[in-house]
C-alpha atoms as a PDB file:
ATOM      1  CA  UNK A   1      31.075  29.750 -27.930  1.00  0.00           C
ATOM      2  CA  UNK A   2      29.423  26.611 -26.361  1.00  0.00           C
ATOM      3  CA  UNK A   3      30.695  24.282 -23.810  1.00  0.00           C
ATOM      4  CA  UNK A   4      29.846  20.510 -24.328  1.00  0.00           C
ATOM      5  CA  UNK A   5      28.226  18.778 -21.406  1.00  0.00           C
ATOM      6  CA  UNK A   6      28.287  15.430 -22.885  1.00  0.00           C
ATOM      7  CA  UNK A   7      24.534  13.494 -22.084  1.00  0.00           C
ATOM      8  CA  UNK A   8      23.080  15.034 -18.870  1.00  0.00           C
ATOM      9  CA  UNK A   9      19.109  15.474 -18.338  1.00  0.00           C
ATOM     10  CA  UNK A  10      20.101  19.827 -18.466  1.00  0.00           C
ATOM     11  CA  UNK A  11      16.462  20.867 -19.127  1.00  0.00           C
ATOM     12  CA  UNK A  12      14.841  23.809 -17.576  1.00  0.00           C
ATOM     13  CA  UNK A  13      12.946  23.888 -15.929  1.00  0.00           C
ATOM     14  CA  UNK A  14      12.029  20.803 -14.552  1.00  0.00           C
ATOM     15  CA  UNK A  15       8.546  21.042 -13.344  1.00  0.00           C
ATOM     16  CA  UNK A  16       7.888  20.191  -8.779  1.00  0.00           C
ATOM     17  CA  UNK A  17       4.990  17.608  -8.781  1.00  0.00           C
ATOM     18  CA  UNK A  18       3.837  16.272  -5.519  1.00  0.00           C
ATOM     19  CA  UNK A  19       2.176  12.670  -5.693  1.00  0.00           C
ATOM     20  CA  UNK A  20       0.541  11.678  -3.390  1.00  0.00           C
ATOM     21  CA  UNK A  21      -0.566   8.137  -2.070  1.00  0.00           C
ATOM     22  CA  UNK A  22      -2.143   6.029   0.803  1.00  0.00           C
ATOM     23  CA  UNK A  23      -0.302   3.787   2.553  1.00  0.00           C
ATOM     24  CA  UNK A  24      -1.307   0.051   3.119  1.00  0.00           C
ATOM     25  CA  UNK A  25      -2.264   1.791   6.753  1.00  0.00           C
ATOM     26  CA  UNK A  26      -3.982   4.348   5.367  1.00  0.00           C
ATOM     27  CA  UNK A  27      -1.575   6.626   6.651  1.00  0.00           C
ATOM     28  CA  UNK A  28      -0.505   9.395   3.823  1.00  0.00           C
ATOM     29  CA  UNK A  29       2.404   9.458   1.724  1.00  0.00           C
ATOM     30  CA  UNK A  30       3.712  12.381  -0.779  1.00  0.00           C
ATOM     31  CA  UNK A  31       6.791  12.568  -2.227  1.00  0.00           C
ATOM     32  CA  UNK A  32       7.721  15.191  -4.849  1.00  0.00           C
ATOM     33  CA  UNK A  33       9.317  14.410  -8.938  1.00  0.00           C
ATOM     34  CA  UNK A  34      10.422  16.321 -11.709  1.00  0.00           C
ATOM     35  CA  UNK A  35      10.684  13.710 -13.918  1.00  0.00           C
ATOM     36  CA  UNK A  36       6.780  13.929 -15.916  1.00  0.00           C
ATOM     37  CA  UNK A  37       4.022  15.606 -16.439  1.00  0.00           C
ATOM     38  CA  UNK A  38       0.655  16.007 -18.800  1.00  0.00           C
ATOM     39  CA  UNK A  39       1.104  13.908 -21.973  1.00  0.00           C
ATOM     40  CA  UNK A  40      -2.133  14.438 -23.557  1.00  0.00           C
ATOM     41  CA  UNK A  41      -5.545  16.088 -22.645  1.00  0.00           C
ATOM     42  CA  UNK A  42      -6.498  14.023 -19.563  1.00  0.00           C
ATOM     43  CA  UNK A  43      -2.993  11.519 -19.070  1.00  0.00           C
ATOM     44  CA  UNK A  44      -0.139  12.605 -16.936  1.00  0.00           C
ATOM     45  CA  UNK A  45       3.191  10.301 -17.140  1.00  0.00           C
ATOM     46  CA  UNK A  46       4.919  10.068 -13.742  1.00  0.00           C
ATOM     47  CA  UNK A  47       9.070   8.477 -14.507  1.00  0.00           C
ATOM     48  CA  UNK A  48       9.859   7.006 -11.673  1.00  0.00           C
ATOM     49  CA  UNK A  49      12.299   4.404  -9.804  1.00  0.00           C
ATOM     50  CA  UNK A  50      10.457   1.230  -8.575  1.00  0.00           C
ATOM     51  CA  UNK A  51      11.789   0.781  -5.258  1.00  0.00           C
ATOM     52  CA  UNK A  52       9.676   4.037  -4.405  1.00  0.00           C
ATOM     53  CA  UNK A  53       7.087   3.564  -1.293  1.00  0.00           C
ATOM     54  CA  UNK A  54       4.735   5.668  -3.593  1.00  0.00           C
ATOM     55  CA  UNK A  55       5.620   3.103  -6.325  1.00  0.00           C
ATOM     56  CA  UNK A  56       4.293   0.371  -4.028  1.00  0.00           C
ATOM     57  CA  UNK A  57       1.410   2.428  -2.635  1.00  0.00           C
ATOM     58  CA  UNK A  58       0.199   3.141  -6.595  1.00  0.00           C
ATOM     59  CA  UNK A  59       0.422  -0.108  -7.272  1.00  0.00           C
ATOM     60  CA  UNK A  60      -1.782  -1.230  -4.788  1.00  0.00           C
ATOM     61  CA  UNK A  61      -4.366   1.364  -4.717  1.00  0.00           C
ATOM     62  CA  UNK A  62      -4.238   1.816  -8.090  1.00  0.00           C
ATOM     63  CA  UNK A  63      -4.415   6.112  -7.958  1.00  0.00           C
ATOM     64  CA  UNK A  64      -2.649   8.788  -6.512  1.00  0.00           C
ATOM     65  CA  UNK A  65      -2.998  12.821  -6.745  1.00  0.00           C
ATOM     66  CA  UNK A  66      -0.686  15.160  -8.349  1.00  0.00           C
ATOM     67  CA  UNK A  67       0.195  18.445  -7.022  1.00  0.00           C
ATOM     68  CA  UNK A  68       1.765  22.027  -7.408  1.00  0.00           C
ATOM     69  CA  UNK A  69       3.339  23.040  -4.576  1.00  0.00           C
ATOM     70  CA  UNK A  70       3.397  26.600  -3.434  1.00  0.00           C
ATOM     71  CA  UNK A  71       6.655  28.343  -2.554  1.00  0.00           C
ATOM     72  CA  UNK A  72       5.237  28.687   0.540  1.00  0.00           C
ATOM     73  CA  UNK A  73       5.697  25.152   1.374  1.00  0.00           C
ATOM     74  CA  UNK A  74       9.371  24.468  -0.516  1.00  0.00           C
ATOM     75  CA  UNK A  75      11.141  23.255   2.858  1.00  0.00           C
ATOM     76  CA  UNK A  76       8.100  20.998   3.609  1.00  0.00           C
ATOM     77  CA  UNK A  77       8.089  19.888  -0.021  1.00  0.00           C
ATOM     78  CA  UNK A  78      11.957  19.293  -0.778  1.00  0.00           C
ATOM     79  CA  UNK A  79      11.864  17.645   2.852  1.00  0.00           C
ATOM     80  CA  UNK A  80       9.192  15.198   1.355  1.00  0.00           C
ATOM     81  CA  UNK A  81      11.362  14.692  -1.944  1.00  0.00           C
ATOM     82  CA  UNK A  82      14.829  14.200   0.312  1.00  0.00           C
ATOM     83  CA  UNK A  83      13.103  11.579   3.192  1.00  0.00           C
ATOM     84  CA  UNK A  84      12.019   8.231   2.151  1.00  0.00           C
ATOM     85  CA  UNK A  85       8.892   6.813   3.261  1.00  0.00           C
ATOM     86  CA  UNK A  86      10.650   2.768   3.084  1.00  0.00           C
ATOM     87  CA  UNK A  87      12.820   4.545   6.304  1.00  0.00           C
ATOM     88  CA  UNK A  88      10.647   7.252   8.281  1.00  0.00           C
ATOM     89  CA  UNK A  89       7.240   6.088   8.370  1.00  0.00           C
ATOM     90  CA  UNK A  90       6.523   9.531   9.840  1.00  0.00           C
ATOM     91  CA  UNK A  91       7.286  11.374   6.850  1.00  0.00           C
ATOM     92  CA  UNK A  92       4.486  13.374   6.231  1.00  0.00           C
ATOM     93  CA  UNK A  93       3.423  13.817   9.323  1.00  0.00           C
ATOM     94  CA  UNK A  94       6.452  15.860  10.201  1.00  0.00           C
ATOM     95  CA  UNK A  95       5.812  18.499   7.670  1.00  0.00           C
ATOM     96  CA  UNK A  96       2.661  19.690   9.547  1.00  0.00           C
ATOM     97  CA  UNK A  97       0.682  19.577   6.312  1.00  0.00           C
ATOM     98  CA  UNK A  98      -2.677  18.319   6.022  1.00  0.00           C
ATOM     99  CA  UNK A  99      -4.706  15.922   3.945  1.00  0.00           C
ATOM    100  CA  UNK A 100      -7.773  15.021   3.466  1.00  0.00           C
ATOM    101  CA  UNK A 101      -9.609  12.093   1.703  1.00  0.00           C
ATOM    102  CA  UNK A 102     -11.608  13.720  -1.206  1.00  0.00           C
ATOM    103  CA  UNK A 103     -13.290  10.782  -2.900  1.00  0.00           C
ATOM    104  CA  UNK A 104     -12.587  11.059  -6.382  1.00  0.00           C
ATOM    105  CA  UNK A 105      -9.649   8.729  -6.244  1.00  0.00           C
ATOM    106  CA  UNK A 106      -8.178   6.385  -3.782  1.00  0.00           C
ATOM    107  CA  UNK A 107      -5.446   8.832  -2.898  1.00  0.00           C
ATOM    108  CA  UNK A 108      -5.129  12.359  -0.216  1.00  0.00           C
ATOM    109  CA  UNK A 109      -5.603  15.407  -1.338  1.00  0.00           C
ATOM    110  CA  UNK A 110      -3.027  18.022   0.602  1.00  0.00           C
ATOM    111  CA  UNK A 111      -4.786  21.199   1.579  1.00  0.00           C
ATOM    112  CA  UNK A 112      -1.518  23.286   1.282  1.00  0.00           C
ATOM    113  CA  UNK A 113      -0.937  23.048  -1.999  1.00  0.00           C
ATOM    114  CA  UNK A 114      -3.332  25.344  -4.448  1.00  0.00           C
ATOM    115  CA  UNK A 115      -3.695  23.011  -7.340  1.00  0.00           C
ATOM    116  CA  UNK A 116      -3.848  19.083  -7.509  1.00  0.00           C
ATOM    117  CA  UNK A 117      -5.218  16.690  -9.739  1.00  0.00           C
ATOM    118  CA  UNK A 118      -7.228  13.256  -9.436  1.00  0.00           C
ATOM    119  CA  UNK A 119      -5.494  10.344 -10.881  1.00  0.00           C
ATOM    120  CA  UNK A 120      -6.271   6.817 -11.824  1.00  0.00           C
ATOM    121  CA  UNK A 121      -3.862   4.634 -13.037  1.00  0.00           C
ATOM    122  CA  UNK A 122      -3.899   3.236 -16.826  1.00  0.00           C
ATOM    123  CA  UNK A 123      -0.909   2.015 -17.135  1.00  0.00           C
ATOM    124  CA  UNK A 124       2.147   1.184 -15.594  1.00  0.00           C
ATOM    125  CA  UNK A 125       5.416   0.525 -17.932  1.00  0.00           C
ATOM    126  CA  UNK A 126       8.409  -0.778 -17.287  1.00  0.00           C
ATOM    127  CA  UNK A 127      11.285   0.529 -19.716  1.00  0.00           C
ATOM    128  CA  UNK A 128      14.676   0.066 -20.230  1.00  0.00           C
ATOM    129  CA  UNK A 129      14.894   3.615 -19.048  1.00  0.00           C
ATOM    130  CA  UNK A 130      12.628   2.682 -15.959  1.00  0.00           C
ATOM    131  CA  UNK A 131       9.388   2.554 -14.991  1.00  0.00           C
ATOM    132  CA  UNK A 132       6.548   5.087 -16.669  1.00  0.00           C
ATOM    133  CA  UNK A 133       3.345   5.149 -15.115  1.00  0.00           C
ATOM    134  CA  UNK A 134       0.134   6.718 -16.669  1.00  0.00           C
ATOM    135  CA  UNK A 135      -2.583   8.372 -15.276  1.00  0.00           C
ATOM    136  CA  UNK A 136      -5.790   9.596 -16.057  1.00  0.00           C
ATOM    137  CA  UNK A 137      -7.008  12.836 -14.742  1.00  0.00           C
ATOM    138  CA  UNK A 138     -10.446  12.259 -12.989  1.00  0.00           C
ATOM    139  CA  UNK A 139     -10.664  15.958 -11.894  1.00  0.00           C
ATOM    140  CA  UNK A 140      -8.383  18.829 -11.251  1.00  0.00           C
ATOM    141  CA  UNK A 141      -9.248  20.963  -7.759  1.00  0.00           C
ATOM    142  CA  UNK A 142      -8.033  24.596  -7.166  1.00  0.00           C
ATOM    143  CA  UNK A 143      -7.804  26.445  -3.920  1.00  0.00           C
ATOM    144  CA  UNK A 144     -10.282  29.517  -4.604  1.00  0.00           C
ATOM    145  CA  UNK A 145      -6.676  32.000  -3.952  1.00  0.00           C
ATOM    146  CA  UNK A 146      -5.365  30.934  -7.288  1.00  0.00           C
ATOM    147  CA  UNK A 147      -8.455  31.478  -9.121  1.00  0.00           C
ATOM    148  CA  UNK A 148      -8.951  35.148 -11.053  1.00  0.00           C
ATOM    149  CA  UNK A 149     -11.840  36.952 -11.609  1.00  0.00           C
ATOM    150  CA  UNK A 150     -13.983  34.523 -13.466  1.00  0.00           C
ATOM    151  CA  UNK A 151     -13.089  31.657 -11.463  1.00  0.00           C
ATOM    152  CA  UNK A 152     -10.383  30.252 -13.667  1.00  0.00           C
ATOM    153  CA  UNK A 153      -6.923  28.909 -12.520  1.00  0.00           C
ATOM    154  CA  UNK A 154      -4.199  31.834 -12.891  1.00  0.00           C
ATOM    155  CA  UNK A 155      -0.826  30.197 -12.764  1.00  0.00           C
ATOM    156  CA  UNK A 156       0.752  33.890 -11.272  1.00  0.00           C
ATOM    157  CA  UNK A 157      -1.367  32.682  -8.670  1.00  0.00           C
ATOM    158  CA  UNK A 158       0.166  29.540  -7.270  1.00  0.00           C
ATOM    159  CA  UNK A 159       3.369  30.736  -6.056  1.00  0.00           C
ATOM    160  CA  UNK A 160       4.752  27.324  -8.010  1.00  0.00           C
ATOM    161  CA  UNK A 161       8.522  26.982  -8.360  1.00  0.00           C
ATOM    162  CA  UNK A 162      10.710  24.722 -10.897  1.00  0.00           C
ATOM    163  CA  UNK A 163      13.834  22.934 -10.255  1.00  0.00           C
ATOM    164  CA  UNK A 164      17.355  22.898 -11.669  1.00  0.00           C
ATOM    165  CA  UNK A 165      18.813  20.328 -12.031  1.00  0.00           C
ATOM    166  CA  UNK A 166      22.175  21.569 -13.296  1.00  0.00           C
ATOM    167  CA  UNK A 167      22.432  23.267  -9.635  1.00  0.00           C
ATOM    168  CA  UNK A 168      20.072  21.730  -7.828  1.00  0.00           C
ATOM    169  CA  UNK A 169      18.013  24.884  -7.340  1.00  0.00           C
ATOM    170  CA  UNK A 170      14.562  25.716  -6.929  1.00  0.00           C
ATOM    171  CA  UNK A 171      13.638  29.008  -8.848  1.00  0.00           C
ATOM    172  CA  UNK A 172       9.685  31.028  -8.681  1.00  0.00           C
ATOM    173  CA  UNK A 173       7.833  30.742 -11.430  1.00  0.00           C
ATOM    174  CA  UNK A 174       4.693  33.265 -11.704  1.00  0.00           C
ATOM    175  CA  UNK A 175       5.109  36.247 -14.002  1.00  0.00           C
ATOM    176  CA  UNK A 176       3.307  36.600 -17.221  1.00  0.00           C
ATOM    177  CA  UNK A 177       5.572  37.504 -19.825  1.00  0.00           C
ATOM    178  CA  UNK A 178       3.409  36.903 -23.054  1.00  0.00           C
ATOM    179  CA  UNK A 179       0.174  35.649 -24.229  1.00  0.00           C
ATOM    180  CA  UNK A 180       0.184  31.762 -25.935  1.00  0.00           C
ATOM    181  CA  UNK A 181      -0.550  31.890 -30.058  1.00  0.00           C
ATOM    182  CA  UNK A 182      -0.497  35.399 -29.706  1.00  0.00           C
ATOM    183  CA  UNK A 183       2.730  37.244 -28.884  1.00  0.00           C
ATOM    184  CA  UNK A 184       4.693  35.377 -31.855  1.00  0.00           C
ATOM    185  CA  UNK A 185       1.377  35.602 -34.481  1.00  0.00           C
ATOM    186  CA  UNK A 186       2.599  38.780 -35.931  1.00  0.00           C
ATOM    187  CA  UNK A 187       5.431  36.534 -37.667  1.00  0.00           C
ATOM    188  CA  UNK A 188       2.574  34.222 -39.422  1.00  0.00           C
ATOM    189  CA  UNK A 189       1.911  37.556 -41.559  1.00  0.00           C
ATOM    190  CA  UNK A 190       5.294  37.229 -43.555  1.00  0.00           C
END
């Protein structure tokens, strides 16, 4: 039997982005959302509220990077999701995480975590639901620990974690339980 929940966002998991953005000081600014991700080959869609510093900050620069945190840095990333940046203007500089200007993009890229990509903005939509922003993906950079063999990304590699939002957990992500169009292909022969 199946209990009815009525209309919640229950959808796991929810992925942990980091964005990150400059400040009109230059000063850096990350804040971590669940709410987006890719929407086609080279766009990410970020759903977020307006009255966001990073909002603000992607407005006027016009970019911003997107990150996977490690699980190595979940208290300095769920720090950066609880403190707002319009009330501690410290913010990320209490972590103890480090960024560096790489660029690509008008935006920091934070050593710590093992896989970010380069944004520019394309769009930025305001919906009944709220406000949708669009970004295209300039370049994606991966720590060299994350990489396998032949030098591509390996996702059991990031140590990247999901949230719940029906508990407000965080949960590891990492083992490989199948192989994409390949572990269900047997059923194509029926």
């Amino acid at each position: 039997m199946k209990k009815d929940f009525g209309v919640k966002p229950y959808l796991f998991p929810m992925p942990t982005y980091m964005i990150g953005t400059y400040n009109e000081d230059d000063s850096v600014d990350v804040m971590m959302m669940a709410w987006g991700g890719i929407c086609a080959e080279d766009m990410v869609a970020l759903n977020l509220e307006e009255d966001h510093k990073t909002v603000a900050n992607i407005r006027a620069r016009k970019a911003f990077t997107l990150a996977v945190p490690g699980t190595d840095t979940l208290r300095e990333s769920d720090f950066l999701g609880i403190a707002s940046s319009n009330k501690m203007a410290d913010k990320f500089a209490r972590t103890g995480l480090h960024a560096v200007k790489n660029g690509r993009v008008d935006a920091p890229v934070i050593e710590e975590y093992p896989l970010t990509l380069e944004c520019t903005v394309e769009k930025i939509e305001q919906e009944p639901y709220g406000l949708r922003i669009l970004g295209r993906i300039v370049n994606v950079l991966a720590d060299e620990k994350v990489l396998d063999e032949k030098g591509r990304i390996d996702a059991g590699k990031l140590g990247a974690f999901a949230f719940d939002q029906m508990q407000n957990g965080y949960y590891a992500i990492g083992e490989k339980v199948g192989q994409a169009w390949n572990s269900g292909a047997d059923l194509m022969k029926k």
